[in-house]
Every structure is written in structure tokens, then in C-alpha cells.
C-alpha atoms as a PDB file:
ATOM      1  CA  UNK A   1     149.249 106.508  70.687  1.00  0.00           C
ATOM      2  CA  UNK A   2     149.525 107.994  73.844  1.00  0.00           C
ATOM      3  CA  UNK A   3     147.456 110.547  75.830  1.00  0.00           C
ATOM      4  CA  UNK A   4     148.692 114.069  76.360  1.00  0.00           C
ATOM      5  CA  UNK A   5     146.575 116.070  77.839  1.00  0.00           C
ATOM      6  CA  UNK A   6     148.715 119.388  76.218  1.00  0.00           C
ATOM      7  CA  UNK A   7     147.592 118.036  72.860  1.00  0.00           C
ATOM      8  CA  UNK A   8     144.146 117.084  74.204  1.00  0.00           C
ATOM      9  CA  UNK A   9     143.847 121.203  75.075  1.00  0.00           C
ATOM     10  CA  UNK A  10     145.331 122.224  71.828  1.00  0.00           C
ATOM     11  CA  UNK A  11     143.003 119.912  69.752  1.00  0.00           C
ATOM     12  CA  UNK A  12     139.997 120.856  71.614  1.00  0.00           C
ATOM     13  CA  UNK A  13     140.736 124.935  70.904  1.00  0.00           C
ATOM     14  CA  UNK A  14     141.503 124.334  67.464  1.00  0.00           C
ATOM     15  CA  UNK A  15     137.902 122.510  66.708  1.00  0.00           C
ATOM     16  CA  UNK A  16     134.707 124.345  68.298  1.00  0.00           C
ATOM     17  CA  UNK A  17     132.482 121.020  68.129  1.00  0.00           C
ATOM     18  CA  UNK A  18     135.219 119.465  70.543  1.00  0.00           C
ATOM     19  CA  UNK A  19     134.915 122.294  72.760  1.00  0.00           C
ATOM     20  CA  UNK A  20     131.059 122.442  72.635  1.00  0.00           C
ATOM     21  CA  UNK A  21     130.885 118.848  73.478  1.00  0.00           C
ATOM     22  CA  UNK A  22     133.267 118.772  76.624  1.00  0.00           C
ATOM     23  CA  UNK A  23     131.909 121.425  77.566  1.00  0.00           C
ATOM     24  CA  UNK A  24     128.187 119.055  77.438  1.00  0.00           C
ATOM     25  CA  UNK A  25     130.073 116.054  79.006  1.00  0.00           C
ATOM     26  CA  UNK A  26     131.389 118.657  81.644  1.00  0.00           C
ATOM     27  CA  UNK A  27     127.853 120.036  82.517  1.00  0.00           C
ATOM     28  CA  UNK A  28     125.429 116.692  81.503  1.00  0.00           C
ATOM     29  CA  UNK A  29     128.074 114.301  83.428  1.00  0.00           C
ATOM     30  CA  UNK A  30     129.169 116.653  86.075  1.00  0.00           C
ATOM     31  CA  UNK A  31     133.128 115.760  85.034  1.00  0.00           C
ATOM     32  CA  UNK A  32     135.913 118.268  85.595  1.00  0.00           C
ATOM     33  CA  UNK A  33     137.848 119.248  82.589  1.00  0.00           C
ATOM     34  CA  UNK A  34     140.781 116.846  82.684  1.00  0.00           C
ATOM     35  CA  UNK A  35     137.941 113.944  83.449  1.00  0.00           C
ATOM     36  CA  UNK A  36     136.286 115.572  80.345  1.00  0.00           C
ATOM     37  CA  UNK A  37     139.574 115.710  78.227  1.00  0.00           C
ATOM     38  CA  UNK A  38     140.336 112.138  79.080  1.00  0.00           C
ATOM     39  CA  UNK A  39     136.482 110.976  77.632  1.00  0.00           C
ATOM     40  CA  UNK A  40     136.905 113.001  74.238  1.00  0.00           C
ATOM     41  CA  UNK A  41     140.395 111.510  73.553  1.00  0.00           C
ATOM     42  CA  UNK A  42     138.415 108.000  74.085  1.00  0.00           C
ATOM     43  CA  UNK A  43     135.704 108.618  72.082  1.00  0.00           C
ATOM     44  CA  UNK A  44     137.006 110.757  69.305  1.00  0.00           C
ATOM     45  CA  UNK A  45     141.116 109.870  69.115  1.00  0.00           C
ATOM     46  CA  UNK A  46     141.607 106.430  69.426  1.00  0.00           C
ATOM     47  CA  UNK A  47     140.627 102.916  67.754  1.00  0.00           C
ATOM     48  CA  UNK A  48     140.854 105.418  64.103  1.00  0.00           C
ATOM     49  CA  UNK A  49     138.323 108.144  65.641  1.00  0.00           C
ATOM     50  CA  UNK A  50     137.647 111.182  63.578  1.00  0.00           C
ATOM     51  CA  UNK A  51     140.546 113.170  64.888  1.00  0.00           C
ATOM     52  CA  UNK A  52     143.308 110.624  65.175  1.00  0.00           C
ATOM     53  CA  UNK A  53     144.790 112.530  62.461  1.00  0.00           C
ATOM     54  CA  UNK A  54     144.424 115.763  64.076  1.00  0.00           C
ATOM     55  CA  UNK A  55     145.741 114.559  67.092  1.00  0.00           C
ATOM     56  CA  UNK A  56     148.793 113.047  65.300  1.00  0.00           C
ATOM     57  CA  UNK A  57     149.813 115.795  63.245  1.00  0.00           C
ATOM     58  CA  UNK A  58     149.848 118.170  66.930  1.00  0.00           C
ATOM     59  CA  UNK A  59     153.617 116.016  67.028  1.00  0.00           C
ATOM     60  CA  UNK A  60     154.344 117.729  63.845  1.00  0.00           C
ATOM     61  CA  UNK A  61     153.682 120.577  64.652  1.00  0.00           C
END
């Protein structure tokens, strides 16, 4: 699976808990968005995260 930071945006609009939480990582780690983007799709795509899925069926779509 491969990053796309088109599909990273559309995931993150479609689920507010994404959105609240880069919006933390922005403000708590002092990241810009696409360094914030980048961190979610680590820690909540990949290696069978919660929205793998989600993130898969934006291809579908």
C-alpha cells in the first residue's frame, strides 16, 4: 500500500476522530499538515491499522 496524500485528506474529512487527532499532532508536535498526514497514515493505515480498510476502499471509490 502506498501513501497518497489525496486519500490521506479524503480519509481524514470523512472521520472526525482523524481530524481531531492531526489536528493534536499538528498543535502538541508543532508538525505542518502534510508532516501530520504522513504520521496518521503510519499509525492508523498501515501494518492492518484501524483504517486500512477505509483507506483501501478510497481506490474504489
Amino acid at each position: 500500500m502506498k501513501y497518497t496524500k489525496s486519500k490521506m485528506e479524503q480519509l481524514v474529512s470523512e472521520h472526525p476522530e482523524l481530524k481531531k487527532r492531526m489536528k493534536t499532532l499538528m498543535k502538541d508536535m508543532e508538525l505542518e499538515k502534510n508532516f501530520a498526514l504522513k504520521a496518521l497514515y503510519h499509525s492508523e493505515v498501515t501494518d492492518n491499522g484501524p483504517y486500512q480498510k477505509d483507506y483501501q476502499d478510497l481506490d474504489l471509490q
